[in-house]
Protein backbone atom coordinates (compact mmCIF):
# COMPACT_ATOMS: atom_id res chain seq x y z
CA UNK A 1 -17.39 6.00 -21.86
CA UNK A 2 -19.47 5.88 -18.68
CA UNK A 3 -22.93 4.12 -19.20
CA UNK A 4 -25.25 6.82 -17.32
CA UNK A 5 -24.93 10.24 -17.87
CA UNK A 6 -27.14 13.60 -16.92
CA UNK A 7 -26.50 17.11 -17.65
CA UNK A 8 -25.36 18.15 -14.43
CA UNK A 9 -22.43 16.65 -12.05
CA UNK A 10 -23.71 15.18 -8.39
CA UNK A 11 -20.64 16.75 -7.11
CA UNK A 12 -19.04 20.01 -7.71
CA UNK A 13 -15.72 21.70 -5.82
CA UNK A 14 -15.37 25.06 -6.51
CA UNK A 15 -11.89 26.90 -5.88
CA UNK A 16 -10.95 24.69 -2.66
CA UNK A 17 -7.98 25.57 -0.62
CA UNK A 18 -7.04 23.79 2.62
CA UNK A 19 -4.06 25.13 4.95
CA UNK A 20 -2.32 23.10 8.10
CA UNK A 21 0.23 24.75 10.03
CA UNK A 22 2.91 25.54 8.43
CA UNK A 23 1.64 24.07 4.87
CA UNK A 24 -0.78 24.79 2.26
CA UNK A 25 -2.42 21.32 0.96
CA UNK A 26 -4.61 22.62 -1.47
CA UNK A 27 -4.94 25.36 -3.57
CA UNK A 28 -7.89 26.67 -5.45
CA UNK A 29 -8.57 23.28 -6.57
CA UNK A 30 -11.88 23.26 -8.85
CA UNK A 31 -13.57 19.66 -9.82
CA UNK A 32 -16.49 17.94 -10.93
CA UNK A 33 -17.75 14.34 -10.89
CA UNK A 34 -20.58 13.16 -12.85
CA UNK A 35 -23.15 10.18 -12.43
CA UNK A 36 -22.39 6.55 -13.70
CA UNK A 37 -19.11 8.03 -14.39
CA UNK A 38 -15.45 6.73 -12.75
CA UNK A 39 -13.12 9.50 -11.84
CA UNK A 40 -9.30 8.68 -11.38
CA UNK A 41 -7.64 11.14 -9.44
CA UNK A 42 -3.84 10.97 -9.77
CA UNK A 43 -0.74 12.44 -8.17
CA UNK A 44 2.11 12.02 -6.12
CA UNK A 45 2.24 11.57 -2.49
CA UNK A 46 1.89 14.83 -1.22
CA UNK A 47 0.15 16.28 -3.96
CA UNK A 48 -3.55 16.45 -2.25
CA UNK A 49 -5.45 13.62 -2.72
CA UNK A 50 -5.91 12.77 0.55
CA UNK A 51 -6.51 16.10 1.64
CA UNK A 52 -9.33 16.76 -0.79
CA UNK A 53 -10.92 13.01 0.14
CA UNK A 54 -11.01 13.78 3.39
CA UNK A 55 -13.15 17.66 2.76
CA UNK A 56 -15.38 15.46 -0.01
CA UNK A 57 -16.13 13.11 2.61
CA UNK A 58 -16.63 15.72 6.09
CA UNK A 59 -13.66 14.47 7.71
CA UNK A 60 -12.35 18.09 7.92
CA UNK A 61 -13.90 21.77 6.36
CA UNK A 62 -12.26 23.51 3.75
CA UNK A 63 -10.26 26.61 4.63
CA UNK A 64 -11.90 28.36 1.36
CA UNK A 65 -13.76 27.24 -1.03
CA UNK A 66 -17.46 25.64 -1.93
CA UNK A 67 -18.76 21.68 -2.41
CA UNK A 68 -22.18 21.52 -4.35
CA UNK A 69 -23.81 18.23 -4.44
CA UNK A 70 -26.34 17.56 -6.88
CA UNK A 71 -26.63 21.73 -7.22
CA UNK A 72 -26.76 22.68 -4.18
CA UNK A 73 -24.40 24.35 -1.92
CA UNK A 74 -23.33 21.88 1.19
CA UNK A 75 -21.22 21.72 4.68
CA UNK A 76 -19.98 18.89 6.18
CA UNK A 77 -19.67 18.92 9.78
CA UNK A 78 -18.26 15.44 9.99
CA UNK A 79 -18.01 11.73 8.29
CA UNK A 80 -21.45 10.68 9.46
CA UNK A 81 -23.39 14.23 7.74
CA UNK A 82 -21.30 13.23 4.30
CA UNK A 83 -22.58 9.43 4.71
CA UNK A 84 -26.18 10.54 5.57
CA UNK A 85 -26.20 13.01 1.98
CA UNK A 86 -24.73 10.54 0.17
CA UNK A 87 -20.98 10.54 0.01
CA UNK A 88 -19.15 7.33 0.75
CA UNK A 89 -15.47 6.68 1.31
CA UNK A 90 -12.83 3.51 1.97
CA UNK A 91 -9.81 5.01 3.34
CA UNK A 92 -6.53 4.00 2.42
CA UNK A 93 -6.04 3.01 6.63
CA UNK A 94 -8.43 0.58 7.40
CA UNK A 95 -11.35 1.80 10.20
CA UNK A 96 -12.27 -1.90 11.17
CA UNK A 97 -13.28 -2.64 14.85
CA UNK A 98 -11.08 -5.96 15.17
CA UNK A 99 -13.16 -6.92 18.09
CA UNK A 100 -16.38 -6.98 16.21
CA UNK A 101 -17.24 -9.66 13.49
CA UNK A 102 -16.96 -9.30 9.73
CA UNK A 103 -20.58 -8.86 9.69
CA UNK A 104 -20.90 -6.45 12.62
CA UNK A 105 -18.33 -4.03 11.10
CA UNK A 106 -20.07 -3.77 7.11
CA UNK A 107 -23.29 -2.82 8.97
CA UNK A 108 -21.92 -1.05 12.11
CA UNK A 109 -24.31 1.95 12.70
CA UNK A 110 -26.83 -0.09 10.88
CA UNK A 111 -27.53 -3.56 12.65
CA UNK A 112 -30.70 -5.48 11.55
CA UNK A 113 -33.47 -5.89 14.56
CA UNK A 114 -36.08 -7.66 15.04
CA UNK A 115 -39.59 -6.91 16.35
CA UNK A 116 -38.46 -6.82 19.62
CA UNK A 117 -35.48 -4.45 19.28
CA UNK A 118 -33.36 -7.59 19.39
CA UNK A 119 -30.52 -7.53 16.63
CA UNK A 120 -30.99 -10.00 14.05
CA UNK A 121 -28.44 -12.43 13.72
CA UNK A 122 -29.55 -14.73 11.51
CA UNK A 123 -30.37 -11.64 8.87
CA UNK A 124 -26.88 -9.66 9.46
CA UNK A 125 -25.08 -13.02 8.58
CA UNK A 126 -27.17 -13.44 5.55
CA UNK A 127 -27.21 -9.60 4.17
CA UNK A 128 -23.24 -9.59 4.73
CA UNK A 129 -22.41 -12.76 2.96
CA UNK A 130 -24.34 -11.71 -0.12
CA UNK A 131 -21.89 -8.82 0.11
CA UNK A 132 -19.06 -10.93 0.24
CA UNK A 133 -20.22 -13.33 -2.46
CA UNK A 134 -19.87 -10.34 -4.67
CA UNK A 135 -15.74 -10.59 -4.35
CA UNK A 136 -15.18 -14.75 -4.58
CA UNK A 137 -13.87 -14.72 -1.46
CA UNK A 138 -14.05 -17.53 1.88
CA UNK A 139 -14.48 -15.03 4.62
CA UNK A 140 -16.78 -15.88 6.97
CA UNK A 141 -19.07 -13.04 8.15
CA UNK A 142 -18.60 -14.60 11.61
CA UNK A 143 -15.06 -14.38 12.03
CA UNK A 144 -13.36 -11.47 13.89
CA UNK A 145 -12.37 -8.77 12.19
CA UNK A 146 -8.86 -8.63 13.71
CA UNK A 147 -7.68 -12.28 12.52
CA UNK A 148 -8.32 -11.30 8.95
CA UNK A 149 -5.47 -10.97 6.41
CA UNK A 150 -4.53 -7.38 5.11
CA UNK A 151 -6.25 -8.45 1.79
CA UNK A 152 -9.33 -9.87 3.71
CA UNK A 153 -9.63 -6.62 6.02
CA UNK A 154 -9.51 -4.89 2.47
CA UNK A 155 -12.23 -6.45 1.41
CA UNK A 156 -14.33 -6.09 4.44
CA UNK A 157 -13.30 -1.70 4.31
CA UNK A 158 -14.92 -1.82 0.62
CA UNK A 159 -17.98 -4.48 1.19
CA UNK A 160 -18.91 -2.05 3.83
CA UNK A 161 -19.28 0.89 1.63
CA UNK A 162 -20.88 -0.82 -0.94
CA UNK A 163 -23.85 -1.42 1.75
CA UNK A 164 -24.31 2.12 1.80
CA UNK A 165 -26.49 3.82 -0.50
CA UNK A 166 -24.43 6.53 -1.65
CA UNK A 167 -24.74 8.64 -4.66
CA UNK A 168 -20.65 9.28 -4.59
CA UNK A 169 -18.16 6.28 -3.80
CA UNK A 170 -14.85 6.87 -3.17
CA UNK A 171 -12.37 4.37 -3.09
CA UNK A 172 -8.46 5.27 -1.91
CA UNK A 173 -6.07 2.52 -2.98
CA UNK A 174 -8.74 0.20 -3.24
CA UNK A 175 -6.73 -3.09 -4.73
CA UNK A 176 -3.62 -2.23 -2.43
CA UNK A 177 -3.52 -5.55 -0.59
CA UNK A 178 -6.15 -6.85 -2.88
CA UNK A 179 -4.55 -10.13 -5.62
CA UNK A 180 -6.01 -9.75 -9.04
CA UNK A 181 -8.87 -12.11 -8.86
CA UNK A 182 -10.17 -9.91 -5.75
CA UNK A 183 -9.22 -7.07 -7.82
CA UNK A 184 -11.01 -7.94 -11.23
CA UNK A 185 -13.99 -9.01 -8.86
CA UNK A 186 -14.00 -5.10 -7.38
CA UNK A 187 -13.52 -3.93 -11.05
CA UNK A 188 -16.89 -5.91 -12.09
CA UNK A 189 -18.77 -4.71 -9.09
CA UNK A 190 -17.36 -0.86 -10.24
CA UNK A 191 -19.32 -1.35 -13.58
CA UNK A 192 -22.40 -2.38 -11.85
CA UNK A 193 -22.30 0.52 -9.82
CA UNK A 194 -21.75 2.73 -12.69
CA UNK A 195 -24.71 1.00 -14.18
CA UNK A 196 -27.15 2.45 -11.35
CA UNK A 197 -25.52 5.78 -12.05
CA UNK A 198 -23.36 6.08 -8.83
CA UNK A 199 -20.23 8.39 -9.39
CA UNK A 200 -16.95 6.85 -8.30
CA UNK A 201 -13.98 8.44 -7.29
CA UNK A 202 -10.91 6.35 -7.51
CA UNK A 203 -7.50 7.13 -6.09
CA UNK A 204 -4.46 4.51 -7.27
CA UNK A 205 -0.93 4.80 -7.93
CA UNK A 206 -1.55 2.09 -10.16
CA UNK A 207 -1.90 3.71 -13.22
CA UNK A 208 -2.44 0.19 -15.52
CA UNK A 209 -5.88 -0.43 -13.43
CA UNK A 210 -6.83 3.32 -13.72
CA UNK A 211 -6.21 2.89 -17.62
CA UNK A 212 -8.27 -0.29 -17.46
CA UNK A 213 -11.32 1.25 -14.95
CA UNK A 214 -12.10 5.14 -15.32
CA UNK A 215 -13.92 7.39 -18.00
CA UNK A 216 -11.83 9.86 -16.73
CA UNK A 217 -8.46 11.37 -15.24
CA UNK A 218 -8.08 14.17 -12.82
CA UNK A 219 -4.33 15.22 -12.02
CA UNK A 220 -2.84 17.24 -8.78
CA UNK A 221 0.49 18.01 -8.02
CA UNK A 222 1.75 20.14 -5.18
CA UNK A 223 -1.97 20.76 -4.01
CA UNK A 224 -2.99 22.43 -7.31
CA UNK A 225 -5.02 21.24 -9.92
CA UNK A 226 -2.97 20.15 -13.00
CA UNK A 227 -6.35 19.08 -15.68
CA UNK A 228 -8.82 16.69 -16.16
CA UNK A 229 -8.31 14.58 -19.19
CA UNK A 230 -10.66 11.51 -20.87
CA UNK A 231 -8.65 8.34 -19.73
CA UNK A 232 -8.90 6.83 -24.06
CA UNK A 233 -7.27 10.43 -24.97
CA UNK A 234 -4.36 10.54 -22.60
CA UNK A 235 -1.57 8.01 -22.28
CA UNK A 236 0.27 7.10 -19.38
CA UNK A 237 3.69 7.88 -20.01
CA UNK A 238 1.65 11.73 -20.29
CA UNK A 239 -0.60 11.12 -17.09
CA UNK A 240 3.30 10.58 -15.25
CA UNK A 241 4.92 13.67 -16.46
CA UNK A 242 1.49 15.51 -15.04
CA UNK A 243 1.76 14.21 -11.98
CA UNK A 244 5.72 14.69 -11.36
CA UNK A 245 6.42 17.53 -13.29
CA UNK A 246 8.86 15.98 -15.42
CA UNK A 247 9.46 13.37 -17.92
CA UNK A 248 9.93 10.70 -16.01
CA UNK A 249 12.17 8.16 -18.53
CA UNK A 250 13.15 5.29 -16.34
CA UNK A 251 11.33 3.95 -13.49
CA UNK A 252 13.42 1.07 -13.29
CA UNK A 253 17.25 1.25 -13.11
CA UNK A 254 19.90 -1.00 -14.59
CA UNK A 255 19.69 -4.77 -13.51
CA UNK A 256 23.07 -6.19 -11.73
CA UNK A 257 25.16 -9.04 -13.01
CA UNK A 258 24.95 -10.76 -9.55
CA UNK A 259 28.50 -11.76 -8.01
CA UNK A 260 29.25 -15.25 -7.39
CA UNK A 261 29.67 -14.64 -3.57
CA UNK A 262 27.06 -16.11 -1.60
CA UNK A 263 26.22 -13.71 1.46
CA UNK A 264 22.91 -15.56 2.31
CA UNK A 265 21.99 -19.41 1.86
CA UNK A 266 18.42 -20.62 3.72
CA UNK A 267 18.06 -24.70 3.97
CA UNK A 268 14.70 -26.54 4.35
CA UNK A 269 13.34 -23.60 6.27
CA UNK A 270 9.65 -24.79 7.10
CA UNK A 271 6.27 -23.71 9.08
CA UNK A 272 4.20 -26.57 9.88
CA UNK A 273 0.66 -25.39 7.86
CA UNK A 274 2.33 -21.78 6.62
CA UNK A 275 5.40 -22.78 4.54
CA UNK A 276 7.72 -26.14 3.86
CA UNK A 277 11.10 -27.18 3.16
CA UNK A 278 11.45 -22.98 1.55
CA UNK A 279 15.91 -23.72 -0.10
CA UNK A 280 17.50 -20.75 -1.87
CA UNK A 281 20.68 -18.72 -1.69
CA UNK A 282 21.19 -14.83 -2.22
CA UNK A 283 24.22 -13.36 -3.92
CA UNK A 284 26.30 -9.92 -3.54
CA UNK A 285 24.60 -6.75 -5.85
CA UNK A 286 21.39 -9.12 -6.54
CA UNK A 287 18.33 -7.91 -6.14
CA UNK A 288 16.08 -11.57 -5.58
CA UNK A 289 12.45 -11.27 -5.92
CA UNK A 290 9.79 -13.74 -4.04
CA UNK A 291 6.39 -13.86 -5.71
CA UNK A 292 3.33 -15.72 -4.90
CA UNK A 293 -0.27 -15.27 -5.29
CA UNK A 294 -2.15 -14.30 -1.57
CA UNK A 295 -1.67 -17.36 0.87
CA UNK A 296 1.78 -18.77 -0.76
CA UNK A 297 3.50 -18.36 2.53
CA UNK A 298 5.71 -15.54 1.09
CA UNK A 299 5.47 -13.15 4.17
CA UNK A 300 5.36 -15.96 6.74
CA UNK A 301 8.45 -17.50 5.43
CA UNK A 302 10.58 -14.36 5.43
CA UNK A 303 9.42 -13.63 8.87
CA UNK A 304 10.41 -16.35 10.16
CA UNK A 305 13.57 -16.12 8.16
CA UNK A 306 14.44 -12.90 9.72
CA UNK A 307 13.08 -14.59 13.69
CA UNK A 308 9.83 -12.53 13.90
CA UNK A 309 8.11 -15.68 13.97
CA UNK A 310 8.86 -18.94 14.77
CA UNK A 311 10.39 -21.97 12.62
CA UNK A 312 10.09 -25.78 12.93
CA UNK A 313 13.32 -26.44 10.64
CA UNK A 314 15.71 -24.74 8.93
CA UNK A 315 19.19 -23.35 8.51
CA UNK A 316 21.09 -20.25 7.64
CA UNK A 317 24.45 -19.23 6.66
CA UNK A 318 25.89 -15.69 6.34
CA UNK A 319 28.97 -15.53 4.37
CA UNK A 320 29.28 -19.04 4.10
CA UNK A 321 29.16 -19.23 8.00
CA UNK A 322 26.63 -20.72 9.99
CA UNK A 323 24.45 -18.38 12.12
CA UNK A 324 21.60 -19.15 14.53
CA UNK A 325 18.65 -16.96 14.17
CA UNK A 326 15.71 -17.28 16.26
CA UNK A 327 14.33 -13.47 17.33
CA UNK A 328 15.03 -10.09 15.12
CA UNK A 329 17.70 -8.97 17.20
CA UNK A 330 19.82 -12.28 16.22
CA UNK A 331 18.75 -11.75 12.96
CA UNK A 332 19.91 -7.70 13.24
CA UNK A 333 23.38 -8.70 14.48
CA UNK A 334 23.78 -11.13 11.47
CA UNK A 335 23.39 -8.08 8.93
CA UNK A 336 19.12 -8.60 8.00
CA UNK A 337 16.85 -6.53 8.56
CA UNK A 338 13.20 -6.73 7.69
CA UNK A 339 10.64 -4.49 6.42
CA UNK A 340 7.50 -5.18 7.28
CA UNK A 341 4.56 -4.74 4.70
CA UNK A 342 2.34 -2.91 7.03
CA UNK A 343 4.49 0.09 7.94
CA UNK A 344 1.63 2.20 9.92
CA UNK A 345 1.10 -0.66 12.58
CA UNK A 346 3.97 -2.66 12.30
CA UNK A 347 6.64 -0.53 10.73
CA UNK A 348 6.88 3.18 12.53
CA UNK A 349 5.81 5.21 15.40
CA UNK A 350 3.55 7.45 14.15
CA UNK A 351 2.94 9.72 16.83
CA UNK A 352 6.70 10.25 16.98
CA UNK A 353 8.98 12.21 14.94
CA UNK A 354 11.21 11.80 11.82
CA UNK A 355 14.32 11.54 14.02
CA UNK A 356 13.45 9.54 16.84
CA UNK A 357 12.06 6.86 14.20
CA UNK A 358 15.08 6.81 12.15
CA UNK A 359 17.38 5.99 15.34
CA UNK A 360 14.95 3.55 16.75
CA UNK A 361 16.63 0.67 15.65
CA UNK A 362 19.91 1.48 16.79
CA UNK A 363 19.74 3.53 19.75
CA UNK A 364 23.23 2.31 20.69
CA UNK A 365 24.67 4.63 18.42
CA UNK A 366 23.12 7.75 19.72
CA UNK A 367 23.37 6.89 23.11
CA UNK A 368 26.16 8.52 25.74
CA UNK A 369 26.44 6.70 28.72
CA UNK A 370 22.15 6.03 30.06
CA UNK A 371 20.74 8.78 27.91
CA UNK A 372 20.22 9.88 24.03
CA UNK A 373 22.46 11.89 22.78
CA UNK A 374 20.27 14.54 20.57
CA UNK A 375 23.21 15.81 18.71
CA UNK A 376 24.31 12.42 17.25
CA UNK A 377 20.86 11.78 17.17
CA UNK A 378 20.00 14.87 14.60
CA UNK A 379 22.94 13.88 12.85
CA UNK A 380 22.45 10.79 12.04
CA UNK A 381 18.23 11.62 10.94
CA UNK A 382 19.45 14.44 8.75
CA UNK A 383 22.48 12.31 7.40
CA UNK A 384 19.62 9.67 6.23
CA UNK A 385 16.81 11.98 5.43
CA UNK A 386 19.66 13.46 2.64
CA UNK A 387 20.81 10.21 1.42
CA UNK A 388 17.15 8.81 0.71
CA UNK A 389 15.45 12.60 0.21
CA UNK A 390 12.59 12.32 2.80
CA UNK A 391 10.54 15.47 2.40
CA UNK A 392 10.23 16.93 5.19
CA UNK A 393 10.08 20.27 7.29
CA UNK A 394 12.64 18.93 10.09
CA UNK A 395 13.62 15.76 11.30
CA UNK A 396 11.34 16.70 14.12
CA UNK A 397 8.53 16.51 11.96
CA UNK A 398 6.05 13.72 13.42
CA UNK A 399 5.82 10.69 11.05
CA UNK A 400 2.47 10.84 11.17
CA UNK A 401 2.01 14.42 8.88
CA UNK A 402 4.07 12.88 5.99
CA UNK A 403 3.35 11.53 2.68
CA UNK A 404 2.71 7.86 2.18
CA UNK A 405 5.98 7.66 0.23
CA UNK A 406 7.80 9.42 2.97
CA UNK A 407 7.15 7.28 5.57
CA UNK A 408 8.18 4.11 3.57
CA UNK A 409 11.83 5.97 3.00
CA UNK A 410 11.68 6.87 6.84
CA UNK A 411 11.05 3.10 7.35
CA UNK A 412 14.00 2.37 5.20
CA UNK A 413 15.82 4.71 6.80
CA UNK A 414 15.54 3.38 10.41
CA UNK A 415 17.11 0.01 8.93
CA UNK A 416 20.01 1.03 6.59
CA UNK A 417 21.22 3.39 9.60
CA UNK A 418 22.41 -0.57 11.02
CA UNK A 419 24.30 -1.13 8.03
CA UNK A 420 22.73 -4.55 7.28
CA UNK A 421 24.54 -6.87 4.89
CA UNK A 422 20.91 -8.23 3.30
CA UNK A 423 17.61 -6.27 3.43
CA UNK A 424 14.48 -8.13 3.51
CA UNK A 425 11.27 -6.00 1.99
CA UNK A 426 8.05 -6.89 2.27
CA UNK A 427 5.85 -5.12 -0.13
CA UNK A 428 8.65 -1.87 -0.48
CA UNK A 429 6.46 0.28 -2.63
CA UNK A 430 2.93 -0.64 -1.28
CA UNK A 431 0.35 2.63 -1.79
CA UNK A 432 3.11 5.08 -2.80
CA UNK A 433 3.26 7.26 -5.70
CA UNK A 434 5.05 6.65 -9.27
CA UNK A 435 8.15 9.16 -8.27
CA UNK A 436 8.82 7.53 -4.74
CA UNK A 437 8.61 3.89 -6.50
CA UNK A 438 11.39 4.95 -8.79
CA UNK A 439 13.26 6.71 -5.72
CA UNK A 440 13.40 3.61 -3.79
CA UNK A 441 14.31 1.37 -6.63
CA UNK A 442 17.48 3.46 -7.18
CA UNK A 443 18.08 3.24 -3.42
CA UNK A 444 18.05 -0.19 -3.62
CA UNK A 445 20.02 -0.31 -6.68
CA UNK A 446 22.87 1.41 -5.19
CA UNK A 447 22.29 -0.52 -2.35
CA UNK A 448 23.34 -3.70 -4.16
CA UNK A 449 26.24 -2.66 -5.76
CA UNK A 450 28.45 -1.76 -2.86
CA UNK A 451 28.71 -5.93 -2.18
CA UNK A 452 25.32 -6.12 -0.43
CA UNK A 453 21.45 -8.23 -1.23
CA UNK A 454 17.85 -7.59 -1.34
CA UNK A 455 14.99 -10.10 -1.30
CA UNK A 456 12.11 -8.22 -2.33
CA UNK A 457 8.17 -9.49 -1.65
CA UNK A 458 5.98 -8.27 -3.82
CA UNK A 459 2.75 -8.81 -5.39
CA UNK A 460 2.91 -6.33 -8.06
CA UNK A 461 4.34 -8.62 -11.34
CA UNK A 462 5.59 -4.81 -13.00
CA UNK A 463 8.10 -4.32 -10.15
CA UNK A 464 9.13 -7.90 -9.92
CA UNK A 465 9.78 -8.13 -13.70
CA UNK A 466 11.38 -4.82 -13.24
CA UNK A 467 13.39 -4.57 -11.01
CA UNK A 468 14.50 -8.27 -9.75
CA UNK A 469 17.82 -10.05 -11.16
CA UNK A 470 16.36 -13.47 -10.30
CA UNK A 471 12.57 -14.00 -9.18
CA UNK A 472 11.67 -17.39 -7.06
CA UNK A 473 8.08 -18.19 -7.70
CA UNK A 474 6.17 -19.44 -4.51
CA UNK A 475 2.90 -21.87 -4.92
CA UNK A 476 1.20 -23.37 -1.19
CA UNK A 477 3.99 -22.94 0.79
CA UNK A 478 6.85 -24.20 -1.39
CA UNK A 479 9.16 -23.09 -4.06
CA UNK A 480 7.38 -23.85 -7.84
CA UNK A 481 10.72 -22.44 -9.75
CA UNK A 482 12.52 -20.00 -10.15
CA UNK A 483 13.62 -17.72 -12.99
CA UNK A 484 16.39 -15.53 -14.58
CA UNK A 485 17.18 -13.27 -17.40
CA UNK A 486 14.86 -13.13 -20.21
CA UNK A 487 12.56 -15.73 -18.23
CA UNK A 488 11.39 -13.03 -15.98
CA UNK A 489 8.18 -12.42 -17.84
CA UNK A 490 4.63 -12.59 -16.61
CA UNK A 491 3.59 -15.97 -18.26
CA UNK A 492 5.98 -17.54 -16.98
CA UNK A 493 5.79 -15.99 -13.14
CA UNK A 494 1.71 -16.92 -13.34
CA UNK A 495 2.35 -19.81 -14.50
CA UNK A 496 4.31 -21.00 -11.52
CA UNK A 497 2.22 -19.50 -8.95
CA UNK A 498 -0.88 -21.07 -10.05
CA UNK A 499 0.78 -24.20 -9.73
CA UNK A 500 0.62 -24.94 -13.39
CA UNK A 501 4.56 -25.27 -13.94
CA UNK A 502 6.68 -23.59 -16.40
């Protein structure tokens, strides 16, 4: 139960509806949030969350609808008004400046001066790395905010807010790219928070840290408003049929008995300071998970594995034939394809639309002679958006306007239209909701069992026990073990990547 409680919520919503062209995101949605209390709101991608963030915290108005903080009636005209009255956010998409310092971008808006107007270097660099201390972490308040990590760039988005003194914190995917020290260090922090009566309002797909952090649970699905439940009076397995719709039995399907036919093997594949002497092979309909706490070289190794970066050693054989693969293109006429963990930067064009993204990657398919063919084109984006069920309007929809899970299966889709023999996923189900996770692990599934492989990186342990048929175990840059079968439990896993041994 929270430890600070009044009478009255800081922050009331009162029959909210929100409408975009052509869709209506919300609809009469009606919530409250109280002081010293944490407030999980749930749903699938899609459902609203977002949406109703983004009103909270003066990013957009309402279409209808009232906000009441601390009683009375209030208007946001933008971020900086919702800041200023006491509403705080961390967006899912990080906001950092990469050109400024770590310490420059937590107190952006707010730099220390002194007397003579000057700003106060010596002071920012203190305040921000008492911030930072709170989290266990090595950044240095100095460094550029662009050469940080995905987890360290996390880190800075939340430090940032904390420096703020809000009366309403919310926090969307907080612990996305965060490991579970940094994690458990944000969950401590949370309860200190709660202790000086600040309401938090936390949106995660990962329903095991919502069980373990909030007082309470809000669900939305489709844009309306489902219920608000106590989090020690609901269970899970009930908080997931909520938020779909539907019982959802089985997020995981069936494991594979992997074939004996090796379609991948990788030989002392090494980085100088990144990874070292990485050995392993990859069967047909085996699904081979890589798992490493932040900093293993997980990422780094499979991009250099698929050419994106560069190697100082290493070999590869496809099919029990040698292949040379120094650049993604090589490594795209071999039959791999990689999926990058960062699919808003890295991953997709945003700004263009369902189609165009799907055929990216193989524009010599849809191409007659110098130009694009927009019939084969069409075909070939509606052919995919069936086969993986991307929600969508039209395949001229822009990327951009779709849910989080949507744009992962349009990712997925721009690389299974090149038929690839092995696919390579970093992070598959990073920030999406509970339905899309089980989507894409059925996708995959199937994907195996017509002959082909997936290595899967991921730093979720549920989804690696899950859904892997073997799991290698990565610890400073080399393999620590590996393991199969009923091995493929979480002691074990930790055990490796902490360096401890089986």
């Amino acid at each position: 139960m929270a430890v600070f409680t009044v009478q009255h919520p800081v922050l009331r919503v009162k029959g909210i509806d929100k409408v975009f062209p052509g869709t209506k995101a919300l609809s009469n949605v009606s919530m409250e949030f109280h002081h010293g209390e944490v407030h999980a709101i749930v749903g699938e991608n899609g459902a609203g969350k977002s949406t109703l963030m983004n009103i909270l915290s003066g990013v957009f108005p309402p279409t209808k609808g009232q906000i009441f903080l601390e009683g009375k009636e209030v208007q946001f005209q933008n971020p900086r008004q919702a800041r200023e009255m006491g509403i705080a956010i961390v967006h899912q998409e990080f906001s950092l400046c990469p050109h400024l310092t770590v310490s420059e971008n937590i107190f952006i808006g707010r730099l220390p001066k002194s007397k003579l107007g000057w700003i106060d270097r010596k002071k920012l660099k203190e305040e921000a790395r008492k911030i930072l201390n709170h989290f266990n972490t090595n950044i240095d308040p100095e460094d550029l905010a662009g050469n940080l990590s995905v987890s360290e760039q996390q880190i800075v988005e939340i430090a940032k807010s904390l420096t703020m003194n809000c009366k309403v914190l919310i926090l969307d995917e907080p612990t996305s790219a965060l490991t579970e020290s940094e994690a458990s260090s944000l969950f401590e922090w949370i309860r200190e928070l709660k202790k000086q009566g600040i309401s938090i309002i936390y949106i995660s797909h990962k329903l095991k840290e919502i069980f373990m952090i909030s007082d309470k649970i809000s669900i939305l699905r489709d844009g309306h408003y489902i219920g608000t439940y106590q989090t020690d009076e609901v269970t899970s397995d009930r908080v997931v049929q909520f938020m779909v719709g539907r019982e959802l039995k089985k997020i995981y399907p069936s494991k594979s008995t992997p074939g004996r036919k090796e379609i991948l093997r990788v030989k002392n594949l090494s980085r100088r300071g990144f990874f070292n002497n990485i050995s392993f092979s990859l069967f047909e309909n085996e699904i081979l998970g890589i798992f490493g706490l932040i900093g293993a070289g997980r990422t780094e190794m499979s991009r250099s594995l698929c050419g994106i970066d560069p190697k100082d050693t290493g070999k590869v054989w496809m099919n029990e034939k040698p292949v040379v693969i120094n650049t993604i293109n090589q490594a795209k006429q071999h039959g791999i394809v990689y999926l990058t963990e960062d699919r808003k930067t890295q991953g997709l064009f945003l700004d263009m639309s369902v189609r165009r993204n799907i055929v990216s990657s193989h524009l010599q398919a849809v191409t007659s002679g110098l130009f694009i063919d927009p019939h084969k084109e069409k075909n070939i984006a509606r052919h995919f958006s069936k086969v993986l069920n991307i929600k969508t309007n039209d395949v001229d929809q822009t990327v951009s306007s779709l849910s989080g899970g949507n744009q992962q299966k349009t990712m997925i889709a721009k690389w299974l239209s090149l038929n690839p023999t092995v696919i390579v996923m970093d992070e598959p189900t990073r920030g999406i909701d509970v339905g899309a996770k089980a989507e894409i692990y059925n996708l995959l599934r199937r994907f195996v069992r017509e002959g082909r492989g997936v290595i899967v990186i991921s730093s979720e342990l549920p989804e690696v026990i899950g859904l892997c048929d073997r799991v290698l175990v990565m610890h400073h840059g080399e393999i620590a073990g590996q393991v199969t079968g009923e091995q493929i439990n979480e002691e074990k896993i930790i055990r490796l990547a902490s360096g401890i041994g089986a």
